[in-house]
C-alpha atoms as a PDB file:
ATOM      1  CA  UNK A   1       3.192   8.642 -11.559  1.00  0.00           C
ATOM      2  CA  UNK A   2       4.852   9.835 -14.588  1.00  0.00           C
ATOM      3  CA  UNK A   3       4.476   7.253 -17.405  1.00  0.00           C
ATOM      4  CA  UNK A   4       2.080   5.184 -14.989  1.00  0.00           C
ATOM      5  CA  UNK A   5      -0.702   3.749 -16.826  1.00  0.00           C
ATOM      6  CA  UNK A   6      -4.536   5.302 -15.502  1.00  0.00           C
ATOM      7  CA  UNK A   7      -7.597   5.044 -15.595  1.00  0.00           C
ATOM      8  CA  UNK A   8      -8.766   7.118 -17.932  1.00  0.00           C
ATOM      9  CA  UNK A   9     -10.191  10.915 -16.891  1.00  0.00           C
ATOM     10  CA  UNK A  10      -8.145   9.853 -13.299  1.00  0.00           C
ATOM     11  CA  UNK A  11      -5.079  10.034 -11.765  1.00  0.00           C
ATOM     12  CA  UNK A  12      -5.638   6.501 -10.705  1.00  0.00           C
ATOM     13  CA  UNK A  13      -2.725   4.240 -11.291  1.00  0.00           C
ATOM     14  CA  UNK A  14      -4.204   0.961 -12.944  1.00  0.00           C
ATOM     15  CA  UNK A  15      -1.336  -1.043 -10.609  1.00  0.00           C
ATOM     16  CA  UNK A  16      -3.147   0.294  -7.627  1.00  0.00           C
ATOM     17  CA  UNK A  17      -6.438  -0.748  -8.203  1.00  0.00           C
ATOM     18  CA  UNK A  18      -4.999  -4.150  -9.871  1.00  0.00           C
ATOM     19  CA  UNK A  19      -3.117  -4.674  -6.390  1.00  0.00           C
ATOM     20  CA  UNK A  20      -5.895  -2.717  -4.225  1.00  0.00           C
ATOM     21  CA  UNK A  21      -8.184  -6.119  -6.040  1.00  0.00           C
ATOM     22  CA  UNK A  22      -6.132  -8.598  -4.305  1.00  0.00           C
ATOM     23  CA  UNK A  23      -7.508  -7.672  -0.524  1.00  0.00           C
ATOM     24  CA  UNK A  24     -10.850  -6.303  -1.463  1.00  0.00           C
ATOM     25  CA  UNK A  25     -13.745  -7.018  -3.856  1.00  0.00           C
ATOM     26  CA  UNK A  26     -14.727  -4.880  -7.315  1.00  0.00           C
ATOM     27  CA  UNK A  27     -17.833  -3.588  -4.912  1.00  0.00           C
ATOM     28  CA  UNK A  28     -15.525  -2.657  -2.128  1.00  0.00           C
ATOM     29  CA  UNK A  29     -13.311  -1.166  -4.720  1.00  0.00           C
ATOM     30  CA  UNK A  30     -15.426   1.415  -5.968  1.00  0.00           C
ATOM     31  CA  UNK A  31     -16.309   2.677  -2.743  1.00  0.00           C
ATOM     32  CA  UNK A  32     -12.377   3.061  -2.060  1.00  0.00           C
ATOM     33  CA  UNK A  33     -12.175   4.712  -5.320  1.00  0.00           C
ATOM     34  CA  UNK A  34     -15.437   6.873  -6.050  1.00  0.00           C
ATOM     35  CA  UNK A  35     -13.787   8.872  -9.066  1.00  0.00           C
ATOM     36  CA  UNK A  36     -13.495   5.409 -10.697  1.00  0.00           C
ATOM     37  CA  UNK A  37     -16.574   2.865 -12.049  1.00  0.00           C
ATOM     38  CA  UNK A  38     -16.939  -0.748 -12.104  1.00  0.00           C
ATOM     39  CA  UNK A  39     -16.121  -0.944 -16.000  1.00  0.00           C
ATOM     40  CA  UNK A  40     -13.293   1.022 -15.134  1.00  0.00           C
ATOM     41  CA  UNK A  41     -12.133  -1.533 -12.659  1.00  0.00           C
ATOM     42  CA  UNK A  42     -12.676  -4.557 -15.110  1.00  0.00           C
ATOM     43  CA  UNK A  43     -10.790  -2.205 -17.945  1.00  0.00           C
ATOM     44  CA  UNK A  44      -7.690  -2.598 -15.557  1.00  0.00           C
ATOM     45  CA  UNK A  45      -7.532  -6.132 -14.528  1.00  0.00           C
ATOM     46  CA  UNK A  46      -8.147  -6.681 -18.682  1.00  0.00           C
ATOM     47  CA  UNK A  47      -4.990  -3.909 -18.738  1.00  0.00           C
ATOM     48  CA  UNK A  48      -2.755  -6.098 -16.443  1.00  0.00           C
ATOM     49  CA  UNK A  49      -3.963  -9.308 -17.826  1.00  0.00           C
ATOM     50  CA  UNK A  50      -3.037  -8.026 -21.680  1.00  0.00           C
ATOM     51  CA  UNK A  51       0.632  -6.476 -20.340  1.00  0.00           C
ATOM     52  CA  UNK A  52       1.014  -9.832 -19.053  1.00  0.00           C
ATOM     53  CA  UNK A  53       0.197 -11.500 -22.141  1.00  0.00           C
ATOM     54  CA  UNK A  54       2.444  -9.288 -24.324  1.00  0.00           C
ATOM     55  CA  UNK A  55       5.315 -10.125 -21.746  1.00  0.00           C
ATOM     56  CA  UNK A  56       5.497 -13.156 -22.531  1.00  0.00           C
ATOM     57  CA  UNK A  57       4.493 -13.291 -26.503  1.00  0.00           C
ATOM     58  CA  UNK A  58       4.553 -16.834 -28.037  1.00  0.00           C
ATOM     59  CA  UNK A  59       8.170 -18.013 -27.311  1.00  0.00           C
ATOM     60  CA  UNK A  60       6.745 -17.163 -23.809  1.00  0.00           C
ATOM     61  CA  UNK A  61      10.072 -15.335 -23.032  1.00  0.00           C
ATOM     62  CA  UNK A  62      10.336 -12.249 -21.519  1.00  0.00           C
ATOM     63  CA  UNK A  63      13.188  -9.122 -20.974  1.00  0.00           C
ATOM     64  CA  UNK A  64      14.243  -9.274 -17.369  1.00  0.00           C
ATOM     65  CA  UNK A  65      16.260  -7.456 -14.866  1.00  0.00           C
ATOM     66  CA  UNK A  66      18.263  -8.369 -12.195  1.00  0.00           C
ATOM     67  CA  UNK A  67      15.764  -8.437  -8.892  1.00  0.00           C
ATOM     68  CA  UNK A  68      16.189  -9.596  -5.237  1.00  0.00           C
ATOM     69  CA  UNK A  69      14.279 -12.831  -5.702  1.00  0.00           C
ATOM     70  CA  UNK A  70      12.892 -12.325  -2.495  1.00  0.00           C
ATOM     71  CA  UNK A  71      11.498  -8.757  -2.486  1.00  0.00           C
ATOM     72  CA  UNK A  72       8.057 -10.292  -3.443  1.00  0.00           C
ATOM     73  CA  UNK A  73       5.787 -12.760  -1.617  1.00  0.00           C
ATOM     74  CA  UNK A  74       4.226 -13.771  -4.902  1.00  0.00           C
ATOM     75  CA  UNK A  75       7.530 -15.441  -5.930  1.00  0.00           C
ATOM     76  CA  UNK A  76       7.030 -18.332  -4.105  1.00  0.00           C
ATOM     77  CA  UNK A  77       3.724 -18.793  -5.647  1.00  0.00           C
ATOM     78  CA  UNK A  78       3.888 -17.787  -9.475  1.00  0.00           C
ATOM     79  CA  UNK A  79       6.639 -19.647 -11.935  1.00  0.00           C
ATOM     80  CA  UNK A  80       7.408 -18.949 -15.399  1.00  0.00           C
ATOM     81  CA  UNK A  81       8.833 -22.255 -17.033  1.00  0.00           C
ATOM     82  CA  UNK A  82       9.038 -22.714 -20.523  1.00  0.00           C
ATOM     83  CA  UNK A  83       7.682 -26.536 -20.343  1.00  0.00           C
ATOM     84  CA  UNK A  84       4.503 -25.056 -18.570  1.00  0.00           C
ATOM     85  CA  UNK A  85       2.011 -23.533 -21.115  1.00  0.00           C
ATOM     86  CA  UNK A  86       4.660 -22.049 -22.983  1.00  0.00           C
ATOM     87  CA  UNK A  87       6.002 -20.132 -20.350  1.00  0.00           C
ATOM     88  CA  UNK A  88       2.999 -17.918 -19.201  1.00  0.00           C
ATOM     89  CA  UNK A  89       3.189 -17.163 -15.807  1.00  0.00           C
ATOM     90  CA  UNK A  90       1.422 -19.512 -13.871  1.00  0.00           C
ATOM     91  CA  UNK A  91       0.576 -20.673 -10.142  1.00  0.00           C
ATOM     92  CA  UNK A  92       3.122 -23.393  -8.703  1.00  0.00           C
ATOM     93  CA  UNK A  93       1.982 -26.597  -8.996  1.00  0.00           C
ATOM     94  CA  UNK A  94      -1.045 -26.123 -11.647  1.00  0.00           C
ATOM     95  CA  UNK A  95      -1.457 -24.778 -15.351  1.00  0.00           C
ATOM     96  CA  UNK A  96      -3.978 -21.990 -14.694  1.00  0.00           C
ATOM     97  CA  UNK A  97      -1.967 -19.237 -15.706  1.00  0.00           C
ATOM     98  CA  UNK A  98      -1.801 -15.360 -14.276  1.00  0.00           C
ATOM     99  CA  UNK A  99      -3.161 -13.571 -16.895  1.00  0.00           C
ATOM    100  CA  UNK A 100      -6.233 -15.918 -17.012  1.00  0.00           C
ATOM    101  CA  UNK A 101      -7.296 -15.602 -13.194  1.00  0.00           C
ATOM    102  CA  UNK A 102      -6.980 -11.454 -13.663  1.00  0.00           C
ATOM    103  CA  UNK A 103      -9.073 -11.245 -16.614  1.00  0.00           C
ATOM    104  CA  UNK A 104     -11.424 -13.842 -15.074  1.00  0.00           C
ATOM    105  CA  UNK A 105     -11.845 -11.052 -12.139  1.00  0.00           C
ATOM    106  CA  UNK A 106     -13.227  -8.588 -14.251  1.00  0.00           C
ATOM    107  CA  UNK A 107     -16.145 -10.874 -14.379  1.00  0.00           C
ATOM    108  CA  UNK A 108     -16.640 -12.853 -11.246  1.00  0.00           C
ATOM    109  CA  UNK A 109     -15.854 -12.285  -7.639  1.00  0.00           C
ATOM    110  CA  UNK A 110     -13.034 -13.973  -5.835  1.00  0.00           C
ATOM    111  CA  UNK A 111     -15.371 -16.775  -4.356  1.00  0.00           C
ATOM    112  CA  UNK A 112     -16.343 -17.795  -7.981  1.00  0.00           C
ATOM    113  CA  UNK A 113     -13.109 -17.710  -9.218  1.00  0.00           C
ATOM    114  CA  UNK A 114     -12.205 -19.730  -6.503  1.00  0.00           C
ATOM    115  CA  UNK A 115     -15.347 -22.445  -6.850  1.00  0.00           C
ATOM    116  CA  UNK A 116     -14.414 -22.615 -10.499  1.00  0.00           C
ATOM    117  CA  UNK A 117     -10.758 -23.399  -9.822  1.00  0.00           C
ATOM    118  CA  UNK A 118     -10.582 -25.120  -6.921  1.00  0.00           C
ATOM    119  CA  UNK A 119      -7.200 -26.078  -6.811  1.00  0.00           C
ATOM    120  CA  UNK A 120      -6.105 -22.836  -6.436  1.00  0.00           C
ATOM    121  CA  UNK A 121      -5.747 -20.844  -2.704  1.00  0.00           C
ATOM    122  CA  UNK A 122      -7.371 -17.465  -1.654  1.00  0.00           C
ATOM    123  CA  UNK A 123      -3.617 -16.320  -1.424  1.00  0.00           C
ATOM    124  CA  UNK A 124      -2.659 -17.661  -5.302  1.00  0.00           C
ATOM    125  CA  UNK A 125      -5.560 -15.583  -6.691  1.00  0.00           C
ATOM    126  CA  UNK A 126      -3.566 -12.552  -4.173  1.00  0.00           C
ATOM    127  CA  UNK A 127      -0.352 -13.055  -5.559  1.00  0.00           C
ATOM    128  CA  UNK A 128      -1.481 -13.001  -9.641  1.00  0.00           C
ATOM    129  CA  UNK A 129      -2.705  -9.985  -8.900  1.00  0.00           C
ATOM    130  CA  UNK A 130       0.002  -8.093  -6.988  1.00  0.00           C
ATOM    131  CA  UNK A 131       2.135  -9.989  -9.696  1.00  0.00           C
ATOM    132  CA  UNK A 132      -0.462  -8.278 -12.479  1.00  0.00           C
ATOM    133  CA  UNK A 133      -0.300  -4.883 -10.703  1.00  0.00           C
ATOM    134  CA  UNK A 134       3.496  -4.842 -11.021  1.00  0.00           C
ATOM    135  CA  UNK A 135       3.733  -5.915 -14.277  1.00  0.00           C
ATOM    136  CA  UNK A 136       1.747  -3.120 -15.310  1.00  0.00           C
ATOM    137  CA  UNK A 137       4.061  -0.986 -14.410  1.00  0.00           C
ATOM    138  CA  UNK A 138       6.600  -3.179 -17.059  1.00  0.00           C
ATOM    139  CA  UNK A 139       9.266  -3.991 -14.695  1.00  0.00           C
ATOM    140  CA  UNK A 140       8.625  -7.299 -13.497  1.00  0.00           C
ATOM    141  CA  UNK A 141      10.986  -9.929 -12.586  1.00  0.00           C
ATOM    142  CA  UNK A 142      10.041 -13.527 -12.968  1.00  0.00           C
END
């Protein structure tokens, strides 16, 4: 947990709630996490959605380390290519990037999220958020 970024006055790790988000709802959340509040909850998934951001900066390049490509089921589903909104991470096969279905989490539920982009699955909304949880611990692989 050293160096792990938490939510503040906790020793909760802001990757676990961002990845604890991706099988349960904010509600469901604070009721797994009682030391933590709702504003607390959206103050993460803004966390992971602004380390994702400052990843991938305007040239919309990122460092990276060699990684099994597949250790993580959200590789099949999230692609970083330079010709797609500059390179953000985004969900195969559409332009709604990572960083914006996160941040939009902080503010809706899953089922809006989902109503207001309906081209994207229950599972794509999953994997941008296990993909947000580990890039806020800064060692993500694309």
């Amino acid at each position: 947990m050293a160096g792990e970024p938490c939510i503040k006055g906790t020793r909760v790790m802001v990757a676990v709630v961002v990845a604890s988000m991706a099988d349960t709802s904010i509600d469901e959340a604070l009721v797994d996490y009682p030391q933590v509040t709702r504003e607390d909850i959206q103050a993460a998934l803004m966390f992971a959605a602004e380390e994702l951001r400052k990843q991938y900066g305007d040239e919309g390049r990122m460092k990276r380390r060699k990684q099994n490509q597949n250790e993580d089921a959200w590789r099949k589903r999230i692609v970083c290519d330079p010709a797609i909104q500059g390179g953000e991470p985004c969900i195969k096969g559409t332009r709604v990037r990572v960083a914006v279905i996160v941040a939009s989490l902080a503010d809706v539920s899953m089922e809006e999220l989902l109503e207001n982009y309906p081209q994207l699955s229950r599972e794509d909304v999953r994997s941008a958020l296990l993909y947000a949880a580990q890039a806020s611990h800064n060692d993500l692989v694309a």
